[in-house]
PDB file of N, CA and C in Angstrom:
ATOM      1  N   UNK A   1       5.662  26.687  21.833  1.00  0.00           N
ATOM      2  CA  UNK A   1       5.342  25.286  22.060  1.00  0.00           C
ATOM      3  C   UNK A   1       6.565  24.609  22.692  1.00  0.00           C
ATOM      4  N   UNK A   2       6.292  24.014  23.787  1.00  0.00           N
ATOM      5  CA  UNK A   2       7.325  23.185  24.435  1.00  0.00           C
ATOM      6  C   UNK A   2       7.946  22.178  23.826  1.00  0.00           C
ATOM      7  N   UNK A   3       9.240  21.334  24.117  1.00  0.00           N
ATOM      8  CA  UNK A   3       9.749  20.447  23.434  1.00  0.00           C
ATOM      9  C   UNK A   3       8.358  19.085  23.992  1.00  0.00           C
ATOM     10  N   UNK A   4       8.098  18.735  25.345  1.00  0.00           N
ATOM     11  CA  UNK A   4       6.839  18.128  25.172  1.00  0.00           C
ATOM     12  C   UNK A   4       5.630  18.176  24.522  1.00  0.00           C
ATOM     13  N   UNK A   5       5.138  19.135  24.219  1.00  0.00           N
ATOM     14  CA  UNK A   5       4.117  19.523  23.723  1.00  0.00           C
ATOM     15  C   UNK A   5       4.311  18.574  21.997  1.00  0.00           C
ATOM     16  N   UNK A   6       5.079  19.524  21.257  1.00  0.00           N
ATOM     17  CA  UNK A   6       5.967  18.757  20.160  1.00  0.00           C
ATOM     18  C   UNK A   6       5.629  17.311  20.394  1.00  0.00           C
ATOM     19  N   UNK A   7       6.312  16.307  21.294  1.00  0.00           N
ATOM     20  CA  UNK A   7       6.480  15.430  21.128  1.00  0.00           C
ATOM     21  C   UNK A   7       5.380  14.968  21.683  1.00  0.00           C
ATOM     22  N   UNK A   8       4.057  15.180  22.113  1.00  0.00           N
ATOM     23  CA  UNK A   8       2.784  14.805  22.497  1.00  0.00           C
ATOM     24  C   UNK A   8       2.156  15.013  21.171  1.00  0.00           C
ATOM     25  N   UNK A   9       2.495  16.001  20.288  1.00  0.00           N
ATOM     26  CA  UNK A   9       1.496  16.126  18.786  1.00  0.00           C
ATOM     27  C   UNK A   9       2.095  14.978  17.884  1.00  0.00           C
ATOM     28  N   UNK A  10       3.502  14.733  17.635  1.00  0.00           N
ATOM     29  CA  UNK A  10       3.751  13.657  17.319  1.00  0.00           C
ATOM     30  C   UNK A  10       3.378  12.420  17.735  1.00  0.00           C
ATOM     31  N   UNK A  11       3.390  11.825  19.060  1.00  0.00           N
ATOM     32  CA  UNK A  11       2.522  10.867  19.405  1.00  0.00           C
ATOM     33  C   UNK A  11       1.231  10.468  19.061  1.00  0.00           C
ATOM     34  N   UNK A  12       0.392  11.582  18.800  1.00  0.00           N
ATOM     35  CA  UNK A  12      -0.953  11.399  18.245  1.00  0.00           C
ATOM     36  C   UNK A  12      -0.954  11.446  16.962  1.00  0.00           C
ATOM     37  N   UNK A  13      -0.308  12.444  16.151  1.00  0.00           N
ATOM     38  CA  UNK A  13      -0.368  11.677  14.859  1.00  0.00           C
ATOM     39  C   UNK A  13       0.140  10.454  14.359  1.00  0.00           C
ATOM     40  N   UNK A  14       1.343   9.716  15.376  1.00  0.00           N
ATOM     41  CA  UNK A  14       1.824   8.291  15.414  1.00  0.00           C
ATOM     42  C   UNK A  14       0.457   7.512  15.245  1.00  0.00           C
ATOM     43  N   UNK A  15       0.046   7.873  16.592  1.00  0.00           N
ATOM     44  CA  UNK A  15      -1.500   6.968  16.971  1.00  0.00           C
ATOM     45  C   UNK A  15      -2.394   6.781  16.267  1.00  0.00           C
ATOM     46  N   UNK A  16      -3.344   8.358  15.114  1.00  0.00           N
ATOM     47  CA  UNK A  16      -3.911   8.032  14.085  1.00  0.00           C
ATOM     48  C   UNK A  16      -3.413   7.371  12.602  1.00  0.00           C
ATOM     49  N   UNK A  17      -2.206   7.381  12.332  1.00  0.00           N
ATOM     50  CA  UNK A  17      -1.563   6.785  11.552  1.00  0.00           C
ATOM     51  C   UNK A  17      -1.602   5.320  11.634  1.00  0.00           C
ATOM     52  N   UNK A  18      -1.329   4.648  12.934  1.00  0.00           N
ATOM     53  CA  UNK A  18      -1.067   3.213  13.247  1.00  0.00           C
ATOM     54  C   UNK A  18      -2.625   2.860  12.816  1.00  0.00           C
ATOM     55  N   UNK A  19      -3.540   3.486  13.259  1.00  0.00           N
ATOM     56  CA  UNK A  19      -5.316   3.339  13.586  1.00  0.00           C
ATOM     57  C   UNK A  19      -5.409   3.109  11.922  1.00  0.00           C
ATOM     58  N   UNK A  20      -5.249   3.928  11.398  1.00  0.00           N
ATOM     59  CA  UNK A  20      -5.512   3.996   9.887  1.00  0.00           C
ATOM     60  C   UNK A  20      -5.120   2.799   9.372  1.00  0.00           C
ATOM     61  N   UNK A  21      -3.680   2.549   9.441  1.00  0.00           N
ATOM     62  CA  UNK A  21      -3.265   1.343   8.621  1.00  0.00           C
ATOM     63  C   UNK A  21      -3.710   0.136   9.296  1.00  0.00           C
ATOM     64  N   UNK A  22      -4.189  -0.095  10.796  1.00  0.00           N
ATOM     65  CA  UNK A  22      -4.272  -1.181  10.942  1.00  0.00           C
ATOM     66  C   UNK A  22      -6.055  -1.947  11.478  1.00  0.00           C
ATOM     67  N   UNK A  23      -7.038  -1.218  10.748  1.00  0.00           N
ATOM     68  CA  UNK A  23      -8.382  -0.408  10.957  1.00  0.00           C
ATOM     69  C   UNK A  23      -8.461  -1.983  10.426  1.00  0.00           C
ATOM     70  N   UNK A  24      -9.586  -2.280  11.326  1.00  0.00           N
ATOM     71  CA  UNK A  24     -10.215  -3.807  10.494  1.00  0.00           C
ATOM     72  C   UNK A  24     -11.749  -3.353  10.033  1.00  0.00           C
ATOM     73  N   UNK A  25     -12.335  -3.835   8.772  1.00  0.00           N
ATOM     74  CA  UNK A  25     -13.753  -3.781   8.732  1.00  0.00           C
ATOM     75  C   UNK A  25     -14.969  -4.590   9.607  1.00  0.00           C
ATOM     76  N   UNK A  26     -15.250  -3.994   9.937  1.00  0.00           N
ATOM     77  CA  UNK A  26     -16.484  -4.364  10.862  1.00  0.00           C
ATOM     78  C   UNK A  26     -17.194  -5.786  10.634  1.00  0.00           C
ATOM     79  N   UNK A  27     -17.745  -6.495  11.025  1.00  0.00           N
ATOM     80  CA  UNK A  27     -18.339  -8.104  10.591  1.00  0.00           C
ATOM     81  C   UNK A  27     -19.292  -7.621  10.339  1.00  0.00           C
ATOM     82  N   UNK A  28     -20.097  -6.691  11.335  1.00  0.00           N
ATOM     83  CA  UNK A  28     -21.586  -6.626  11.196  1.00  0.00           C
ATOM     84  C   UNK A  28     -21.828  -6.168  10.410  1.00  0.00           C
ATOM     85  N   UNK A  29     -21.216  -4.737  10.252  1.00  0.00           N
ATOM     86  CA  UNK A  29     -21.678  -3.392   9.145  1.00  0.00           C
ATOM     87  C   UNK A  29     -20.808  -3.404   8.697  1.00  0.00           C
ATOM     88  N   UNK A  30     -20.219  -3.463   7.197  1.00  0.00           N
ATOM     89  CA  UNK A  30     -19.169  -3.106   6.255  1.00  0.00           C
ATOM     90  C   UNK A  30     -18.686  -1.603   6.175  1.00  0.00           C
ATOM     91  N   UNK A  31     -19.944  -0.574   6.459  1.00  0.00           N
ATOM     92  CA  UNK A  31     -19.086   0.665   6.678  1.00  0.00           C
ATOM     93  C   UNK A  31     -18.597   0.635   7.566  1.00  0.00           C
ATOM     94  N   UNK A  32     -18.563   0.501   8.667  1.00  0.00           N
ATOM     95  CA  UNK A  32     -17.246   0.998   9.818  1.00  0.00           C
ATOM     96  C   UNK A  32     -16.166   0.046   9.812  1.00  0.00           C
ATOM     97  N   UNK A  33     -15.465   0.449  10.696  1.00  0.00           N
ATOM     98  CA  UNK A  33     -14.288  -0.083  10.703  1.00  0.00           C
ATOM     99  C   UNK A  33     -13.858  -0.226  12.568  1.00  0.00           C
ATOM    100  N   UNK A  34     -13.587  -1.173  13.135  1.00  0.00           N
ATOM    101  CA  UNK A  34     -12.734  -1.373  14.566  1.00  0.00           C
ATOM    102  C   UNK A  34     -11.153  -1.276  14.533  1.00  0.00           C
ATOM    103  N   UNK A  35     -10.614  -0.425  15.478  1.00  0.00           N
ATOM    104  CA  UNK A  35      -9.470  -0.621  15.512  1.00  0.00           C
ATOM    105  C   UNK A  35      -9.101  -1.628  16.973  1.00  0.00           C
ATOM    106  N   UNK A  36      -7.996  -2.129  16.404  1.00  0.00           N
ATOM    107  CA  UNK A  36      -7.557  -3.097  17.529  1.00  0.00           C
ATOM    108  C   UNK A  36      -7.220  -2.607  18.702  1.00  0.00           C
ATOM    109  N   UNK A  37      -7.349  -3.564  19.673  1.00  0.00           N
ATOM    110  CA  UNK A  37      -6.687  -3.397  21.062  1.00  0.00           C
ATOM    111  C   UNK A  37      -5.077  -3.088  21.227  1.00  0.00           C
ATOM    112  N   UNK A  38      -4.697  -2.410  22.406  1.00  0.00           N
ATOM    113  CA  UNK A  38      -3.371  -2.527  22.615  1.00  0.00           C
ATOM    114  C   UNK A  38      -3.381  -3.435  23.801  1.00  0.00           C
ATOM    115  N   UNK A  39      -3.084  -4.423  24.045  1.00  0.00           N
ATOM    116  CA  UNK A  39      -2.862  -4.741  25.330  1.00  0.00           C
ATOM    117  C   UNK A  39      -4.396  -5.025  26.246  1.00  0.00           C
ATOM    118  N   UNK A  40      -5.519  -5.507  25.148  1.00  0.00           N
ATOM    119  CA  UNK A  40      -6.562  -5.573  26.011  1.00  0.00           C
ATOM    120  C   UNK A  40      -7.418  -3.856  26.057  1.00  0.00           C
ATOM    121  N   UNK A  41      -6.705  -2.644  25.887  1.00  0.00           N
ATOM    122  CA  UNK A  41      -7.181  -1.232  25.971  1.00  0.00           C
ATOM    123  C   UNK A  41      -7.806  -1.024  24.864  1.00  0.00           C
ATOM    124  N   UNK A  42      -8.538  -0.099  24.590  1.00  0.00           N
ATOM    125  CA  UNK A  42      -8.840   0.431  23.119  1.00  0.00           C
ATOM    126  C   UNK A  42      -8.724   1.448  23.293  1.00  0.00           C
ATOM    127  N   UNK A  43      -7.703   1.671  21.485  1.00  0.00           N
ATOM    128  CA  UNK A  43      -7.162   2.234  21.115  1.00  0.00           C
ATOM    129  C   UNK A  43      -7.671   4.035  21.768  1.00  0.00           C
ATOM    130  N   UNK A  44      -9.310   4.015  21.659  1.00  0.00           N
ATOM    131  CA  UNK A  44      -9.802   5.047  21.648  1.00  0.00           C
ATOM    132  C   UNK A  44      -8.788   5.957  23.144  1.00  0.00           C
ATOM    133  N   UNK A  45      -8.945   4.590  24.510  1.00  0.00           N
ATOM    134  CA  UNK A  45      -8.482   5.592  25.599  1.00  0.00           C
ATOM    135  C   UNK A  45      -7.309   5.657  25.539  1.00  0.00           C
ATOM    136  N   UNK A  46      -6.420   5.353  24.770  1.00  0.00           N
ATOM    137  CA  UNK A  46      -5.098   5.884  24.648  1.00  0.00           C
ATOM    138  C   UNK A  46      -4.871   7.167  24.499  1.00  0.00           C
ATOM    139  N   UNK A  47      -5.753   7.569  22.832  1.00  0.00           N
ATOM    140  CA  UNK A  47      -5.598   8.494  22.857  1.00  0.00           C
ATOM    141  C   UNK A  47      -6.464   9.688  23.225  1.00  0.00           C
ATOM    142  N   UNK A  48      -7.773   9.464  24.220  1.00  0.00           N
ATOM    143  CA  UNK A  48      -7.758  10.160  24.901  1.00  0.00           C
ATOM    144  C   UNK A  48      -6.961  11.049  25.697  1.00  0.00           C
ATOM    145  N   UNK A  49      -5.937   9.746  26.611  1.00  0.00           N
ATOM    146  CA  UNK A  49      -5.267  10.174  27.498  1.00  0.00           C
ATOM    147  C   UNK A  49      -3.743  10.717  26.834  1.00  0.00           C
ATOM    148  N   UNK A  50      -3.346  10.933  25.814  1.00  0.00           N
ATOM    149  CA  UNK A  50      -2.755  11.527  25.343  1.00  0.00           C
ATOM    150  C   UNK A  50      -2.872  12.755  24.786  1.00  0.00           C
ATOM    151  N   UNK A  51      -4.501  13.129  24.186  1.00  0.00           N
ATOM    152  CA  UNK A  51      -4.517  14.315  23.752  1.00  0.00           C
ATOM    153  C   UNK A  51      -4.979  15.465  25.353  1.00  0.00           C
ATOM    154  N   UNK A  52      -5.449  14.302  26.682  1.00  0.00           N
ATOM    155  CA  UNK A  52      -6.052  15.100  27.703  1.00  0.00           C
ATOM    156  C   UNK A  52      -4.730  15.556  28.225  1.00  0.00           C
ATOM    157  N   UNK A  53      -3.604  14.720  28.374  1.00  0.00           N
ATOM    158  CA  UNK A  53      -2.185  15.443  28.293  1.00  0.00           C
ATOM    159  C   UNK A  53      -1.888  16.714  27.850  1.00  0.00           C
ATOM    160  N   UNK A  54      -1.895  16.878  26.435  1.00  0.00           N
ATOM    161  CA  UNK A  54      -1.578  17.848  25.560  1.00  0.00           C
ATOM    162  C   UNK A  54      -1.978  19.152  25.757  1.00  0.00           C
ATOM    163  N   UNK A  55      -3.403  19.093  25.894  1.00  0.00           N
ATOM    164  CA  UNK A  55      -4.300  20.316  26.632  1.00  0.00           C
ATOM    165  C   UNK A  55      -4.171  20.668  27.680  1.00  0.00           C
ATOM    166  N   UNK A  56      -3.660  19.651  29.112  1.00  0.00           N
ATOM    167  CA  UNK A  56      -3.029  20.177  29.762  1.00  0.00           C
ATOM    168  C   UNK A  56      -2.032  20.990  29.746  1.00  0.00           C
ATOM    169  N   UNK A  57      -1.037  20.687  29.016  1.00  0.00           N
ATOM    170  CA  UNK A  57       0.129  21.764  28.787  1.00  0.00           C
ATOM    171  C   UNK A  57      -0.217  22.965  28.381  1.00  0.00           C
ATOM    172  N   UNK A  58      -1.037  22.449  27.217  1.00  0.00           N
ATOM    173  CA  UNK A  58      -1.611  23.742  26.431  1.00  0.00           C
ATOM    174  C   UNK A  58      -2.258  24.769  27.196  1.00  0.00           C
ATOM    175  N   UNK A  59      -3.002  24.701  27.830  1.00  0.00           N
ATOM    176  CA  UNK A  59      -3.625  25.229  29.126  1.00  0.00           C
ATOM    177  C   UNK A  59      -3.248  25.814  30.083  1.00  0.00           C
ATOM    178  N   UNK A  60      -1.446  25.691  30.189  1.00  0.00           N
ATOM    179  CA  UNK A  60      -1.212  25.710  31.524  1.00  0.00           C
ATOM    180  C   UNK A  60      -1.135  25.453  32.307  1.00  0.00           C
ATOM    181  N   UNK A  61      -2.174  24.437  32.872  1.00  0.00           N
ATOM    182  CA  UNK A  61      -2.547  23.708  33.646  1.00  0.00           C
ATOM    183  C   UNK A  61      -1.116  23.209  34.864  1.00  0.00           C
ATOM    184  N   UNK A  62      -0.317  22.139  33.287  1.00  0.00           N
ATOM    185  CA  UNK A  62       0.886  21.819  33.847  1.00  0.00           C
ATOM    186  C   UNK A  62       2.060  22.515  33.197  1.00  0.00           C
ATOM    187  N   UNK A  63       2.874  22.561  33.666  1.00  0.00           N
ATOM    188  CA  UNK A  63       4.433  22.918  32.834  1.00  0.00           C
ATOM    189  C   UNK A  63       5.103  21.741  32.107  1.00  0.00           C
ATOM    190  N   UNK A  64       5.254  20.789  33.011  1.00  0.00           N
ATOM    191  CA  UNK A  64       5.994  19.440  32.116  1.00  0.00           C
ATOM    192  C   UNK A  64       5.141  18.164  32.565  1.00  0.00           C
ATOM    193  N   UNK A  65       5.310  17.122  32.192  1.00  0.00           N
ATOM    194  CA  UNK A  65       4.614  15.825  32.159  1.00  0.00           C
ATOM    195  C   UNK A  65       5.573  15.769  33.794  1.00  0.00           C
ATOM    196  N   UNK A  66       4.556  14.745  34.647  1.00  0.00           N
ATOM    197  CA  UNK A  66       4.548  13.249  35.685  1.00  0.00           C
ATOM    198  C   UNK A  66       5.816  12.472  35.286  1.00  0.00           C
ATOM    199  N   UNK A  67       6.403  11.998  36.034  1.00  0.00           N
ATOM    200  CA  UNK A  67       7.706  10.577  35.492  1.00  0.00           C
ATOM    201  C   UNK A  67       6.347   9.501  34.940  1.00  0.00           C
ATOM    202  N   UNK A  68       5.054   9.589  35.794  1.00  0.00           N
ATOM    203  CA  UNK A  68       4.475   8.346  35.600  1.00  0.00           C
ATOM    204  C   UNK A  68       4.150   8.703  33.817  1.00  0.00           C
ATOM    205  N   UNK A  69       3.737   9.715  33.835  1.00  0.00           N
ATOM    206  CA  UNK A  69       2.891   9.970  32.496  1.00  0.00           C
ATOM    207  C   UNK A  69       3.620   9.781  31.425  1.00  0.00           C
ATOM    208  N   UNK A  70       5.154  10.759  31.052  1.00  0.00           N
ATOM    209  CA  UNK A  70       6.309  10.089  30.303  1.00  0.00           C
ATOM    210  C   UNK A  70       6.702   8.792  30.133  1.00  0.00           C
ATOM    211  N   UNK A  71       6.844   8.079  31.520  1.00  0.00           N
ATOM    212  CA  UNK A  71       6.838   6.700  31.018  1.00  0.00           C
ATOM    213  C   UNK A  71       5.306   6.007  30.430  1.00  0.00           C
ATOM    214  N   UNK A  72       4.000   6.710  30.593  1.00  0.00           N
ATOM    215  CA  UNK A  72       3.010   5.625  29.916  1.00  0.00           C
ATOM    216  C   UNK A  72       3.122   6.330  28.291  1.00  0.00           C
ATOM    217  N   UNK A  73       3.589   7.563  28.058  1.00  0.00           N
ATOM    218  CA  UNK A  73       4.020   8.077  26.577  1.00  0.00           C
ATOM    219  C   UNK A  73       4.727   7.524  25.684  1.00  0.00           C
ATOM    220  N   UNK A  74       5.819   7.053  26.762  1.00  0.00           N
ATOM    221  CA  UNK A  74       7.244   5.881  25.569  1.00  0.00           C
ATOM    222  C   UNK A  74       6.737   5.125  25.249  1.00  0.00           C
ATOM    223  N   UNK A  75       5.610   4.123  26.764  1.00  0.00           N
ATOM    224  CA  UNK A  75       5.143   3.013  26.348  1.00  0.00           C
ATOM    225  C   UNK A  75       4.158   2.935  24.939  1.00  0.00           C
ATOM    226  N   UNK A  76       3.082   3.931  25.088  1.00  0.00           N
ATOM    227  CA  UNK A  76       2.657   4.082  24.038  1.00  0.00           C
ATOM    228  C   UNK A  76       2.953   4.105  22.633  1.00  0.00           C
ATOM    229  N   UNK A  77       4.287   4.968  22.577  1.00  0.00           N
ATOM    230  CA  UNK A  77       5.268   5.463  21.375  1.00  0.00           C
ATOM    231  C   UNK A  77       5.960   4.617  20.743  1.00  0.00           C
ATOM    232  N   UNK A  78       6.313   3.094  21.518  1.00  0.00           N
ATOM    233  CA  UNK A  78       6.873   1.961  21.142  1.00  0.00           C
ATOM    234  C   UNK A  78       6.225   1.491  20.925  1.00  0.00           C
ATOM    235  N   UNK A  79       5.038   1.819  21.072  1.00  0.00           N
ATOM    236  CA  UNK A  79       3.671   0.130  20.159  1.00  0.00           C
ATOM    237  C   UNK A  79       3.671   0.775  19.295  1.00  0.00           C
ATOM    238  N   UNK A  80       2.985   1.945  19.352  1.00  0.00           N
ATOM    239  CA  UNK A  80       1.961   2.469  17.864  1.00  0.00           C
ATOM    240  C   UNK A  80       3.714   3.074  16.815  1.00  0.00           C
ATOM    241  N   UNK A  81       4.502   3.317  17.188  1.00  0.00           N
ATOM    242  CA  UNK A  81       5.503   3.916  16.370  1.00  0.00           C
ATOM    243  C   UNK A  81       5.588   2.290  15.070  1.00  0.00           C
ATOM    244  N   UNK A  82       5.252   1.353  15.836  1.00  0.00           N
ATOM    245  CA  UNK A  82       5.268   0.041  14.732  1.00  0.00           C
ATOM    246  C   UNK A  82       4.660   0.262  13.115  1.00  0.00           C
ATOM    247  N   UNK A  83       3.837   1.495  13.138  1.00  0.00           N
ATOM    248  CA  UNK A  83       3.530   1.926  11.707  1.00  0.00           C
ATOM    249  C   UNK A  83       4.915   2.249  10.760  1.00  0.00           C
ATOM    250  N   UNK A  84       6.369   2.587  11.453  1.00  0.00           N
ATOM    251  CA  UNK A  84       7.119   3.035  10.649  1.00  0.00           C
ATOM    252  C   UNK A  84       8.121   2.411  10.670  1.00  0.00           C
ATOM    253  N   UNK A  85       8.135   1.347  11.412  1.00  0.00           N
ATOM    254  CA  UNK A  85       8.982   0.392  11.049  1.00  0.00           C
ATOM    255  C   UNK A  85       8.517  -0.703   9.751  1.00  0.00           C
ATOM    256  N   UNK A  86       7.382  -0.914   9.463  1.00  0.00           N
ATOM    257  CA  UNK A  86       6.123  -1.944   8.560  1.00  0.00           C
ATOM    258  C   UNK A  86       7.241  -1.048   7.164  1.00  0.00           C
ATOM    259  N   UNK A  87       7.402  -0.239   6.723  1.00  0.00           N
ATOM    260  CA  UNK A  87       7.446   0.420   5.414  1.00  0.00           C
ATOM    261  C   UNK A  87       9.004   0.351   4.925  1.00  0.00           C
TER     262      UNK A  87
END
């Protein structure tokens, strides 16, 4: 496993972690739950595009991340990392 790779599995468990703690209950239906926006996005295509990353590597596909893609990773990594600063 690459040192990216690593730090793409950490990112996503960042991401479901933040989701978890910051999960609102639904108005309509009391079972579900919405997670918030980042920036207008939801949450969901974030981490799409983080785990469609990952599999890339995994795959082969690529060897290392885009400059563009690393920088939308930090960006990411500095919102949702806000779960571990809260504690």
């Amino acid at each position: 496993m690459t040192e990216s790779q690593k730090k793409l599995k950490h990112l996503r468990t960042t991401m479901i972690q933040w989701a978890d703690e910051n999960k609102i209950q639904s108005k309509k239906n009391k079972q579900y739950h919405v997670i918030p926006q980042r920036n207008g996005i939801d949450w969901e295509e974030d981490f799409k595009f983080v785990t469609k990353l990952d599999g890339m590597l995994s795959d082969g596909l690529d060897d290392k991340l885009k400059k563009s893609e690393m920088k939308m990773c930090n960006e990411l990594y500095r919102y949702y990392s806000q779960c571990y600063m809260m504690k």
